[in-house]
PDB file of N, CA and C in Angstrom:
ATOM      1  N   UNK A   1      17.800 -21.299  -3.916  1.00  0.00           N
ATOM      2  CA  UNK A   1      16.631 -20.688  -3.326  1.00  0.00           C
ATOM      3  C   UNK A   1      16.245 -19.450  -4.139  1.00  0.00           C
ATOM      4  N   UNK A   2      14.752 -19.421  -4.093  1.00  0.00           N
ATOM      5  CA  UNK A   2      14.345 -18.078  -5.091  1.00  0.00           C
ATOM      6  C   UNK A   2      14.390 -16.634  -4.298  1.00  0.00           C
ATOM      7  N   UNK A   3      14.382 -16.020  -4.931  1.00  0.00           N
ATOM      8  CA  UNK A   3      14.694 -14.467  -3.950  1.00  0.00           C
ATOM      9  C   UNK A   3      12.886 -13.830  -4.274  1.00  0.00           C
ATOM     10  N   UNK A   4      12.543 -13.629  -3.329  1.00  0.00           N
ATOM     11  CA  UNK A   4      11.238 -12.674  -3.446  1.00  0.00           C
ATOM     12  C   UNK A   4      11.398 -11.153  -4.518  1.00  0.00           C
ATOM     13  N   UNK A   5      10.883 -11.588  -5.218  1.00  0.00           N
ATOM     14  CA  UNK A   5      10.631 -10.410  -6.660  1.00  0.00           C
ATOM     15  C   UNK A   5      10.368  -9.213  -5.943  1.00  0.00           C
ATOM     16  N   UNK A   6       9.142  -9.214  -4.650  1.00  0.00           N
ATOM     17  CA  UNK A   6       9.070  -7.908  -4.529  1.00  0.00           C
ATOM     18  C   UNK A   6       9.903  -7.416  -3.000  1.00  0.00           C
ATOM     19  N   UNK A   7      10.374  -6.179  -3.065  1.00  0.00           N
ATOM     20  CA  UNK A   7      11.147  -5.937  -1.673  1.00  0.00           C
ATOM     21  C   UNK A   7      10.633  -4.938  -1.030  1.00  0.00           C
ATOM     22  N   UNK A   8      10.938  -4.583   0.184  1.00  0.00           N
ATOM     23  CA  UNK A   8      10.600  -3.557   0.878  1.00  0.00           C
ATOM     24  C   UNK A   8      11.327  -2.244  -0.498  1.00  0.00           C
ATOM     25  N   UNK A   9      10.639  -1.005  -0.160  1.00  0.00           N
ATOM     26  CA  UNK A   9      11.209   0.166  -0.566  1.00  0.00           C
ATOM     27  C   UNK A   9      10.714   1.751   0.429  1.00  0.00           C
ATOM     28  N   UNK A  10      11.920   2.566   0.078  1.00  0.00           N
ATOM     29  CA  UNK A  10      11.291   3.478   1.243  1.00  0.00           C
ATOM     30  C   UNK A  10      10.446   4.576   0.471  1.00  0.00           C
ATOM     31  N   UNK A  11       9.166   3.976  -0.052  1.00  0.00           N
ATOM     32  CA  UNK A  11       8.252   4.994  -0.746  1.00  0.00           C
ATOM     33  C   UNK A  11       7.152   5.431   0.498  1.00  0.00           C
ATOM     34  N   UNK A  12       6.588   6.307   0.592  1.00  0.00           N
ATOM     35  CA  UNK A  12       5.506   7.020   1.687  1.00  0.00           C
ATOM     36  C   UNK A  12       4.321   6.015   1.444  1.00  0.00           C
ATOM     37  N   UNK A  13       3.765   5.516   2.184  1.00  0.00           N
ATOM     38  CA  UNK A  13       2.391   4.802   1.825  1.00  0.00           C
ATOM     39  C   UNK A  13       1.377   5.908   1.739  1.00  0.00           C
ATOM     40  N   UNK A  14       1.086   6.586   2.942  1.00  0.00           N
ATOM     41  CA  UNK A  14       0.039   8.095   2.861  1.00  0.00           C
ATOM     42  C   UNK A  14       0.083   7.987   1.499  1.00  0.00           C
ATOM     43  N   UNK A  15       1.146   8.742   0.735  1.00  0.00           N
ATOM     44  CA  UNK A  15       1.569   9.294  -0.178  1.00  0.00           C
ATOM     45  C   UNK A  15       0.722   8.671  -1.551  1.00  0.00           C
ATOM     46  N   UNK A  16       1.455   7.613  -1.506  1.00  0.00           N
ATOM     47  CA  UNK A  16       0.966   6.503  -2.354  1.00  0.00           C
ATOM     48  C   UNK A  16      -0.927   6.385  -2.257  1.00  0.00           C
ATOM     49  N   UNK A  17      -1.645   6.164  -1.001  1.00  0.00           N
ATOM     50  CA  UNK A  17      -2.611   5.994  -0.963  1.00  0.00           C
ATOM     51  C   UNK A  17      -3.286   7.214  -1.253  1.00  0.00           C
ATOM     52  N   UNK A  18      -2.834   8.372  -1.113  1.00  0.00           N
ATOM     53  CA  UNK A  18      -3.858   9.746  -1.796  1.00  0.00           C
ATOM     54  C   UNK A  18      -3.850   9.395  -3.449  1.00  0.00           C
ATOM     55  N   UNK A  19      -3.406   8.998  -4.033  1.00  0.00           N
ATOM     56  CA  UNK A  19      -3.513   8.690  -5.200  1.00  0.00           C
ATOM     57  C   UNK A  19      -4.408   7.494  -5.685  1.00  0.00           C
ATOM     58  N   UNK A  20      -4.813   7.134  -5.180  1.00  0.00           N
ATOM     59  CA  UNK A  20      -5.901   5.812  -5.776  1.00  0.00           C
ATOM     60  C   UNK A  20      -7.433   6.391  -5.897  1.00  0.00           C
ATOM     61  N   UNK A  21      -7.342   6.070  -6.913  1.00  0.00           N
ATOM     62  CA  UNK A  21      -8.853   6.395  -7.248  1.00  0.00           C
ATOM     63  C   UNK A  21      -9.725   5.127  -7.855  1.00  0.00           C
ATOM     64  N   UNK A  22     -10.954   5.383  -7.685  1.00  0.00           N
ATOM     65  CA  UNK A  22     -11.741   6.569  -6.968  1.00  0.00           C
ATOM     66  C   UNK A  22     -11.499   6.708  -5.825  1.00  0.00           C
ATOM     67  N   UNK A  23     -12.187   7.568  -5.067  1.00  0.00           N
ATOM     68  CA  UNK A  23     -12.291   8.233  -3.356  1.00  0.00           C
ATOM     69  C   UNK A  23     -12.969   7.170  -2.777  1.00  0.00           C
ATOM     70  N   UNK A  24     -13.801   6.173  -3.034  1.00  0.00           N
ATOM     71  CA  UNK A  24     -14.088   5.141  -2.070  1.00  0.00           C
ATOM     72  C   UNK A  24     -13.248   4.314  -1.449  1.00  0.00           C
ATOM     73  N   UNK A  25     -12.370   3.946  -2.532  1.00  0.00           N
ATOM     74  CA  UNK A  25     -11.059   2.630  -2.823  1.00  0.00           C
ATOM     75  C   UNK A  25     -10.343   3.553  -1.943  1.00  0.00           C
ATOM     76  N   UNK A  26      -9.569   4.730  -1.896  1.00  0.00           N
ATOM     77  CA  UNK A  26      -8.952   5.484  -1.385  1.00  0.00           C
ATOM     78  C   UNK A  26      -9.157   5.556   0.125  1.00  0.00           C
ATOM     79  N   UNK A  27     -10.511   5.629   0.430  1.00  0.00           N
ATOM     80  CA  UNK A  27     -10.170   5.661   2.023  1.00  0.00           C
ATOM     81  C   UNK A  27     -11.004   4.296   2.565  1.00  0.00           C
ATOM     82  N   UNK A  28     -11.129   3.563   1.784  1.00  0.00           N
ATOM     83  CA  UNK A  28     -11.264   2.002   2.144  1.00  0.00           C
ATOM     84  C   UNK A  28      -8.941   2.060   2.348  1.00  0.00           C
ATOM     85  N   UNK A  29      -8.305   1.987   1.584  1.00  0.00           N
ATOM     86  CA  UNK A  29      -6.944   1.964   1.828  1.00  0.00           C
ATOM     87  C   UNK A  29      -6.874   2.736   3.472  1.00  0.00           C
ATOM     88  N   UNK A  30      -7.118   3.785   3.419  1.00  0.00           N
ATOM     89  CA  UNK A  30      -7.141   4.234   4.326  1.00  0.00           C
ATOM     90  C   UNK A  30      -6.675   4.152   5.697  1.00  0.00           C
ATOM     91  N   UNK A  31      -8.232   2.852   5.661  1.00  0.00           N
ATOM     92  CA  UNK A  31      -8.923   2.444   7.190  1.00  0.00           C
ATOM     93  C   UNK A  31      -8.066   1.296   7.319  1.00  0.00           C
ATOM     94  N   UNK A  32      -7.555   0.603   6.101  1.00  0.00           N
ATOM     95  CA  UNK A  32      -7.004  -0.384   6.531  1.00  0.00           C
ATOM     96  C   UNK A  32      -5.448  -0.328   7.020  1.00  0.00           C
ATOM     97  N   UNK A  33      -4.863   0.930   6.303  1.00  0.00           N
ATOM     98  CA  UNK A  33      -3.832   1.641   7.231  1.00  0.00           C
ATOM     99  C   UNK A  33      -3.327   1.776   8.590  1.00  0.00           C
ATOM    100  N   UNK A  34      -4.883   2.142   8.742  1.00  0.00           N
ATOM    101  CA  UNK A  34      -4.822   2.401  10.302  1.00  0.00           C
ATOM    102  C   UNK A  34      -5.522   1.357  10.872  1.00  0.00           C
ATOM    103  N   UNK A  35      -5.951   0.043  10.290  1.00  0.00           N
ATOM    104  CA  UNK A  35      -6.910  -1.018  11.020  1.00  0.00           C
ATOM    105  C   UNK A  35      -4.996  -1.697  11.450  1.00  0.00           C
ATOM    106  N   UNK A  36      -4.423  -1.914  10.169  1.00  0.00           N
ATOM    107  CA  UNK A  36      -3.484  -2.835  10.317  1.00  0.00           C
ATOM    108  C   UNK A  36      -2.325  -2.633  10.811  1.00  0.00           C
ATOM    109  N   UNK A  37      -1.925  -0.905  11.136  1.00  0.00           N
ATOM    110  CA  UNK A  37      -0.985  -0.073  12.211  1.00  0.00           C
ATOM    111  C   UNK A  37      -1.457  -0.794  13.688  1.00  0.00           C
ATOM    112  N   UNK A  38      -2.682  -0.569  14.338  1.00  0.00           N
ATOM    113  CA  UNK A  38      -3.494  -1.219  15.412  1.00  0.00           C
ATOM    114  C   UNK A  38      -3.083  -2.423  15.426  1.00  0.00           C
ATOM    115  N   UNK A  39      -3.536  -3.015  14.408  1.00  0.00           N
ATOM    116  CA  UNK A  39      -3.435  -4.594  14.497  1.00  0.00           C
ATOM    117  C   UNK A  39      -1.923  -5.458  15.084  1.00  0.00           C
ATOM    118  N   UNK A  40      -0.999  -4.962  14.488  1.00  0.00           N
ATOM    119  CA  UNK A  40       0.267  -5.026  14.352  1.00  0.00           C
ATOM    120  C   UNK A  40       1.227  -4.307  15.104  1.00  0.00           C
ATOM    121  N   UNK A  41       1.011  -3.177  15.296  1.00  0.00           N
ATOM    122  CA  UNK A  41       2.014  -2.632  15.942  1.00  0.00           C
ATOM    123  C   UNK A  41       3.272  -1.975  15.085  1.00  0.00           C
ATOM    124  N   UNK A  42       3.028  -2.522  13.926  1.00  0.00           N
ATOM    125  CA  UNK A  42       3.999  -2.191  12.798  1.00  0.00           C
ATOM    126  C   UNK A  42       4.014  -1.006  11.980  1.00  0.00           C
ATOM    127  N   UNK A  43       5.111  -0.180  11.846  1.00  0.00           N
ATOM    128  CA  UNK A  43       4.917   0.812  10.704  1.00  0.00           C
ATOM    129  C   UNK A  43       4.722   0.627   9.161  1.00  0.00           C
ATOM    130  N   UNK A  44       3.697   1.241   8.463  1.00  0.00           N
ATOM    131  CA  UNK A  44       3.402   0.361   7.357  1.00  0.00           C
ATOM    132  C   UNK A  44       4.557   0.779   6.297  1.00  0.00           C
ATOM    133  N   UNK A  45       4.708  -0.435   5.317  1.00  0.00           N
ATOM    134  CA  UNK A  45       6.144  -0.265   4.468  1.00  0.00           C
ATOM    135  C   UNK A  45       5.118  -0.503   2.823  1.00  0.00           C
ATOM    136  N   UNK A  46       5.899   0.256   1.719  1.00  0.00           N
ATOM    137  CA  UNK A  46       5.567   0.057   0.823  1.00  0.00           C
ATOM    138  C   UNK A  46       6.324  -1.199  -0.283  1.00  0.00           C
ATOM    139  N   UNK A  47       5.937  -2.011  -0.866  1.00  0.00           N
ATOM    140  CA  UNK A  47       6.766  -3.103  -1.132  1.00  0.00           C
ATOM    141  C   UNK A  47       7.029  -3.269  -2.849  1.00  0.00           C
ATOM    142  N   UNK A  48       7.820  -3.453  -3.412  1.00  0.00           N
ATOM    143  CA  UNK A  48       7.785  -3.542  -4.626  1.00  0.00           C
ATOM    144  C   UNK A  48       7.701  -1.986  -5.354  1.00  0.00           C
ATOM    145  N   UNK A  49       8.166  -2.053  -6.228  1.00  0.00           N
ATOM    146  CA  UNK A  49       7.583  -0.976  -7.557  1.00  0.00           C
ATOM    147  C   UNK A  49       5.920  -0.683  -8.085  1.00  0.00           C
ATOM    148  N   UNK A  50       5.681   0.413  -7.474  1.00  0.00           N
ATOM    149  CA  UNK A  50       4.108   0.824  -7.906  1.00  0.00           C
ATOM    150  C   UNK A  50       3.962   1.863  -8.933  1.00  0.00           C
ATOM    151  N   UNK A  51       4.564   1.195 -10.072  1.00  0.00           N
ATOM    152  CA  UNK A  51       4.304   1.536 -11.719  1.00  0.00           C
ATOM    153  C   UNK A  51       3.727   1.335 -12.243  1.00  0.00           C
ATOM    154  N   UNK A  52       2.866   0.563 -12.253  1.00  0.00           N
ATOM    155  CA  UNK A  52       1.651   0.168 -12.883  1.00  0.00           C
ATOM    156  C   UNK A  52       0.538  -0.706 -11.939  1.00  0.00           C
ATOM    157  N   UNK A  53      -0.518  -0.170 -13.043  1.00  0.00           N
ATOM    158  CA  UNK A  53      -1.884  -0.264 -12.265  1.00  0.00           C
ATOM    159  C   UNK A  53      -2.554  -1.678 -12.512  1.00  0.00           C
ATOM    160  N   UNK A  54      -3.246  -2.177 -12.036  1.00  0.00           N
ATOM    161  CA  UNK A  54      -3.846  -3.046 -12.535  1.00  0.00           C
ATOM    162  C   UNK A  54      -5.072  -2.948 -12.552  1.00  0.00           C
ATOM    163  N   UNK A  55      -6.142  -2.879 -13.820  1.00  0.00           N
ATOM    164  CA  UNK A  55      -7.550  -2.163 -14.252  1.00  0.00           C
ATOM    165  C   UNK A  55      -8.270  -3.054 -13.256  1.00  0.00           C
ATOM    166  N   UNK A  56      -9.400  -2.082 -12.492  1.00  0.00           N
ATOM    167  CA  UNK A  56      -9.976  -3.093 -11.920  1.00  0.00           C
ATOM    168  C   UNK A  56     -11.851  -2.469 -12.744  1.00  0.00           C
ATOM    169  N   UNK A  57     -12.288  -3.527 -12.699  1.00  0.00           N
ATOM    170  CA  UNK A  57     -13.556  -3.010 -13.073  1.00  0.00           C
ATOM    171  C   UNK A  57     -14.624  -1.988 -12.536  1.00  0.00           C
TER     172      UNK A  57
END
């Protein structure tokens, strides 16, 4: 059986999400923070290694 590449880690999401730019993308992350806290009931977890970016246009 394959093991999932990416894992939970205990990085801050907030944290993580003040850093995305631009400021639109940033609190589009945001809302969905708090759409999918609501949604779920779940505390949000950060997953995998966020070392690199991937260019978006």
């Amino acid at each position: 059986m394959v093991d999932n590449a990416a894992q939970p880690t205990d990085g801050d999401v907030e944290e993580y999400l003040a850093t995305i730019e631009p400021a639109g993308r940033r609190e589009d992350g945001f809302r969905l923070l708090t759409l999918m806290a609501d949604v779920t009931g779940e505390a949000p977890t950060t997953w995998g290694a966020a070392t690199s970016r991937v260019p978006t246009r």
